[in-house]
Protein backbone atom coordinates (compact mmCIF):
# COMPACT_ATOMS: atom_id res chain seq x y z
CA UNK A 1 15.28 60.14 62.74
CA UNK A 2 13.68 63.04 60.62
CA UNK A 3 13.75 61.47 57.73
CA UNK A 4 12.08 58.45 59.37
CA UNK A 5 9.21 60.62 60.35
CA UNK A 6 8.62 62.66 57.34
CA UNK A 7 8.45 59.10 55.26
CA UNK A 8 5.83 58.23 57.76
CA UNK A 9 4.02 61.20 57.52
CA UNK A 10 3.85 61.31 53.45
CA UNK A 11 2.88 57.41 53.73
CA UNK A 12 -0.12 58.60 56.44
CA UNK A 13 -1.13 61.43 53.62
CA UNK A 14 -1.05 58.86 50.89
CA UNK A 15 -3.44 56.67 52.72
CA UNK A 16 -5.53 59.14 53.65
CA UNK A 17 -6.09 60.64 50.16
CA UNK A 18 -6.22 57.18 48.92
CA UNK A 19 -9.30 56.50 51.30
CA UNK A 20 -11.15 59.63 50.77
CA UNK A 21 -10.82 59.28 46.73
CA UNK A 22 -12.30 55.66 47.60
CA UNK A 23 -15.09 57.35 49.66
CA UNK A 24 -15.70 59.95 46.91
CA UNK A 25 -16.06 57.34 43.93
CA UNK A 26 -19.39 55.26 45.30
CA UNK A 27 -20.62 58.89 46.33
CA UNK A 28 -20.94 60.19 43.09
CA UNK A 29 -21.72 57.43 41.44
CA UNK A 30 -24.83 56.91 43.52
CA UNK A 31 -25.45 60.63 42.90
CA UNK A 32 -25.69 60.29 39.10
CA UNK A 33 -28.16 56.83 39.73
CA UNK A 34 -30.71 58.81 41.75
CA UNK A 35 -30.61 61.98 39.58
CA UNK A 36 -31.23 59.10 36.35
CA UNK A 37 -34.08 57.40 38.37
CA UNK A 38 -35.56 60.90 39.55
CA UNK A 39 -35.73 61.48 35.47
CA UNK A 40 -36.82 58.08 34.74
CA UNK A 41 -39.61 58.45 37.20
CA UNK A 42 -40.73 62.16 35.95
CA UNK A 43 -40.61 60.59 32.23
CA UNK A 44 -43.25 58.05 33.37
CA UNK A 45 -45.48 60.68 35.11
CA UNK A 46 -45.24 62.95 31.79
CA UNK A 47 -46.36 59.61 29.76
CA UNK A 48 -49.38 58.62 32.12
CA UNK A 49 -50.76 62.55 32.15
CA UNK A 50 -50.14 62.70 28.24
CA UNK A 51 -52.16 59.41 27.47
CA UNK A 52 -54.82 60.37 29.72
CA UNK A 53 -54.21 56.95 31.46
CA UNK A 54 -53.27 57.75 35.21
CA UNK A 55 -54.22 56.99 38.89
CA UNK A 56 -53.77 59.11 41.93
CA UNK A 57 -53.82 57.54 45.59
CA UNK A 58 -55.03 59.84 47.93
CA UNK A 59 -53.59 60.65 51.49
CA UNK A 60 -54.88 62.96 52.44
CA UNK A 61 -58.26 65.15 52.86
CA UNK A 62 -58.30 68.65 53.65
CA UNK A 63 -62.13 70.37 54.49
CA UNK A 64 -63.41 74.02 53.50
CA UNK A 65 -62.44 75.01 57.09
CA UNK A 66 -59.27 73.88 57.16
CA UNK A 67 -59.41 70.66 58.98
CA UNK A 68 -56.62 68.10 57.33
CA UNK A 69 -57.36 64.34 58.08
CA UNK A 70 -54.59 61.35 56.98
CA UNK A 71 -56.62 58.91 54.90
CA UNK A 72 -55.94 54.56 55.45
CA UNK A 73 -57.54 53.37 53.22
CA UNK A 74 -57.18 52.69 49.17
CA UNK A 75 -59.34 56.27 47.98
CA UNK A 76 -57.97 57.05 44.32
CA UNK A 77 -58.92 59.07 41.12
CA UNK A 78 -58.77 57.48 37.88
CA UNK A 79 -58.14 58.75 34.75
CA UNK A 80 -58.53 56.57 31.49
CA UNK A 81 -58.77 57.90 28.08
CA UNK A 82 -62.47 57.79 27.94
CA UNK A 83 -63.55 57.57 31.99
CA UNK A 84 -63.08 59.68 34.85
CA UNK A 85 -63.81 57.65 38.49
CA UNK A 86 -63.56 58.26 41.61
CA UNK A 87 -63.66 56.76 45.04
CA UNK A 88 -63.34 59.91 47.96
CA UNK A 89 -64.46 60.31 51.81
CA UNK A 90 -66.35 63.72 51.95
CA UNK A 91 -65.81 65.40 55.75
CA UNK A 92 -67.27 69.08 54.76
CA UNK A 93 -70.97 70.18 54.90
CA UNK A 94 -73.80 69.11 52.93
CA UNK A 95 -75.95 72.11 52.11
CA UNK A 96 -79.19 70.43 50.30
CA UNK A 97 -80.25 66.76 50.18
CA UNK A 98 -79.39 64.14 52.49
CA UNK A 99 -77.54 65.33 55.79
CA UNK A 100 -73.93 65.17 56.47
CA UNK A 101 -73.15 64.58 52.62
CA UNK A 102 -75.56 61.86 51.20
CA UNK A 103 -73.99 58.85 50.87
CA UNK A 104 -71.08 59.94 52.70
CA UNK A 105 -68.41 60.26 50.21
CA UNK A 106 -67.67 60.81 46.38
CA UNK A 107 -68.39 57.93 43.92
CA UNK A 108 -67.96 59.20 40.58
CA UNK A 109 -67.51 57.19 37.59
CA UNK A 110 -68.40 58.81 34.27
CA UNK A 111 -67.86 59.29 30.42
CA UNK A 112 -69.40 62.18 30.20
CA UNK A 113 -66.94 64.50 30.87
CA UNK A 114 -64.89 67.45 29.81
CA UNK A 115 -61.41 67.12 29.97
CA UNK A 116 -58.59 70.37 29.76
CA UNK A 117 -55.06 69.90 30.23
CA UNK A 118 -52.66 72.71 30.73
CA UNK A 119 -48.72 73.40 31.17
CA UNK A 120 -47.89 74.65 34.73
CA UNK A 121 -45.06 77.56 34.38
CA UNK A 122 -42.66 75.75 37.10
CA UNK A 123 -43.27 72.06 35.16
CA UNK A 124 -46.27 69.93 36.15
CA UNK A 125 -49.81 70.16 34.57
CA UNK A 126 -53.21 71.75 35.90
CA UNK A 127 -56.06 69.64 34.61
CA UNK A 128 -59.59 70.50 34.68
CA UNK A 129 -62.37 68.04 34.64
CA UNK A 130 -66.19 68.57 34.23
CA UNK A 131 -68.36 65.58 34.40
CA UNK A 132 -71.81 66.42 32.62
CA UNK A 133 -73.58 62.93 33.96
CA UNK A 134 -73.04 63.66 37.75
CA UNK A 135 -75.40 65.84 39.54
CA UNK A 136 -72.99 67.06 42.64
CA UNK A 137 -69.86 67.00 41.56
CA UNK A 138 -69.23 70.41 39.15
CA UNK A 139 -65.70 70.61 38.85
CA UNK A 140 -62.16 68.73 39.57
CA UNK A 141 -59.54 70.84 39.66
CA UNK A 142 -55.62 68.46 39.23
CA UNK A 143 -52.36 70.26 39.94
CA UNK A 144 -50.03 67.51 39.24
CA UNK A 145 -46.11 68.20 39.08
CA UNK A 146 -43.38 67.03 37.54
CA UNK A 147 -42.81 64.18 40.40
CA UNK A 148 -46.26 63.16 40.21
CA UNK A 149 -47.32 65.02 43.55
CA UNK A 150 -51.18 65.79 43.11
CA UNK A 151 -53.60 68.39 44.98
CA UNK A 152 -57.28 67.80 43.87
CA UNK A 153 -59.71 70.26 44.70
CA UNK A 154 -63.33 69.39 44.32
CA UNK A 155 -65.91 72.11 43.92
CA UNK A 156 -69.82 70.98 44.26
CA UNK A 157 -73.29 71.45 43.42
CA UNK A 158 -74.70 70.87 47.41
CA UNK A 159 -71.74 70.72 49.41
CA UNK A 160 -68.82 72.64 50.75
CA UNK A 161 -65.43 72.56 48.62
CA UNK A 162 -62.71 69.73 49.50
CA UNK A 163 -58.88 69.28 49.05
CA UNK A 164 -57.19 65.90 48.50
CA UNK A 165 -53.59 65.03 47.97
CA UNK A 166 -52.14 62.34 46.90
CA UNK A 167 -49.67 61.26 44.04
CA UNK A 168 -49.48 59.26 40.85
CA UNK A 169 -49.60 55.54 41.13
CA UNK A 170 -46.56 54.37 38.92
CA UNK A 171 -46.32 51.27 36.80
């Protein structure tokens, strides 16, 4: 009777181990696929910030005072080798000019432009861009990382700062 038991139990423990080294196999398989398309992904992101040829879709819009609205619609910032454009809301405070921010948002498009790109010390890039040709808009600060995550802060001639976040459109 013991030994009919104890034949059971080592054929239950077979099983068992069986199934879990099943269970384990897909597992770390799928592990290794999403660490390869995490780098795939980054490598794509590193080649659209090196060519100068990107495009961010915003989400979000954060104002001067802290107020953080979730954006609908398609706002972006473009990035090609020889233009910088842009299509923003603006919620902050006009401070010269029309009321309640001119036109009511930021439409930038422009080849006149100064363009730095620098290393971030945790990966990612911070890129600075100066368009000469617009008379509001002084500077566009990028912090892009390695993911493509973006924070754009916009500093102006007649209006208060903004924040916008978005991330890299890939291809």
């Amino acid at each position: 009777m013991q030994l009919v038991i104890t034949f059971c139990f080592k054929r239950v423990l077979l099983y068992a181990c069986r199934a879990a080294l099943l269970a384990l196999v897909p597992a770390m398989a799928w592990g290794q696929t999403k660490a390869e398309e995490k780098a795939r992904a980054q490598a794509a992101v590193k080649e659209q910030i090196e060519a100068k040829s990107f495009k961010v879709k915003v989400t979000q819009a954060s104002t001067q005072r802290g107020r953080t609205i979730n954006l609908t619609s398609d706002y972006f910032i473009e990035m090609k080798a020889d233009t910088a454009r842009c299509d923003l809301p603006f919620f902050g405070r006009a401070f010269a000019g029309s009321p309640y921010g001119g036109e009511g948002g930021i439409q930038l498009s422009t080849t006149d432009f100064e363009y730095e790109l620098a290393p971030r010390k945790k990966g990612g890039w911070a890129i600075t861009i100066r368009p000469r040709s617009d008379r509001d808009v002084r500077i566009i600060n990028l912090y892009i990382g390695p993911d493509g995550y973006c924070t754009a802060n916009f500093t102006f001639n007649s209006r208060s700062p903004m924040s916008y976040f978005g991330s890299i459109a890939t291809r």
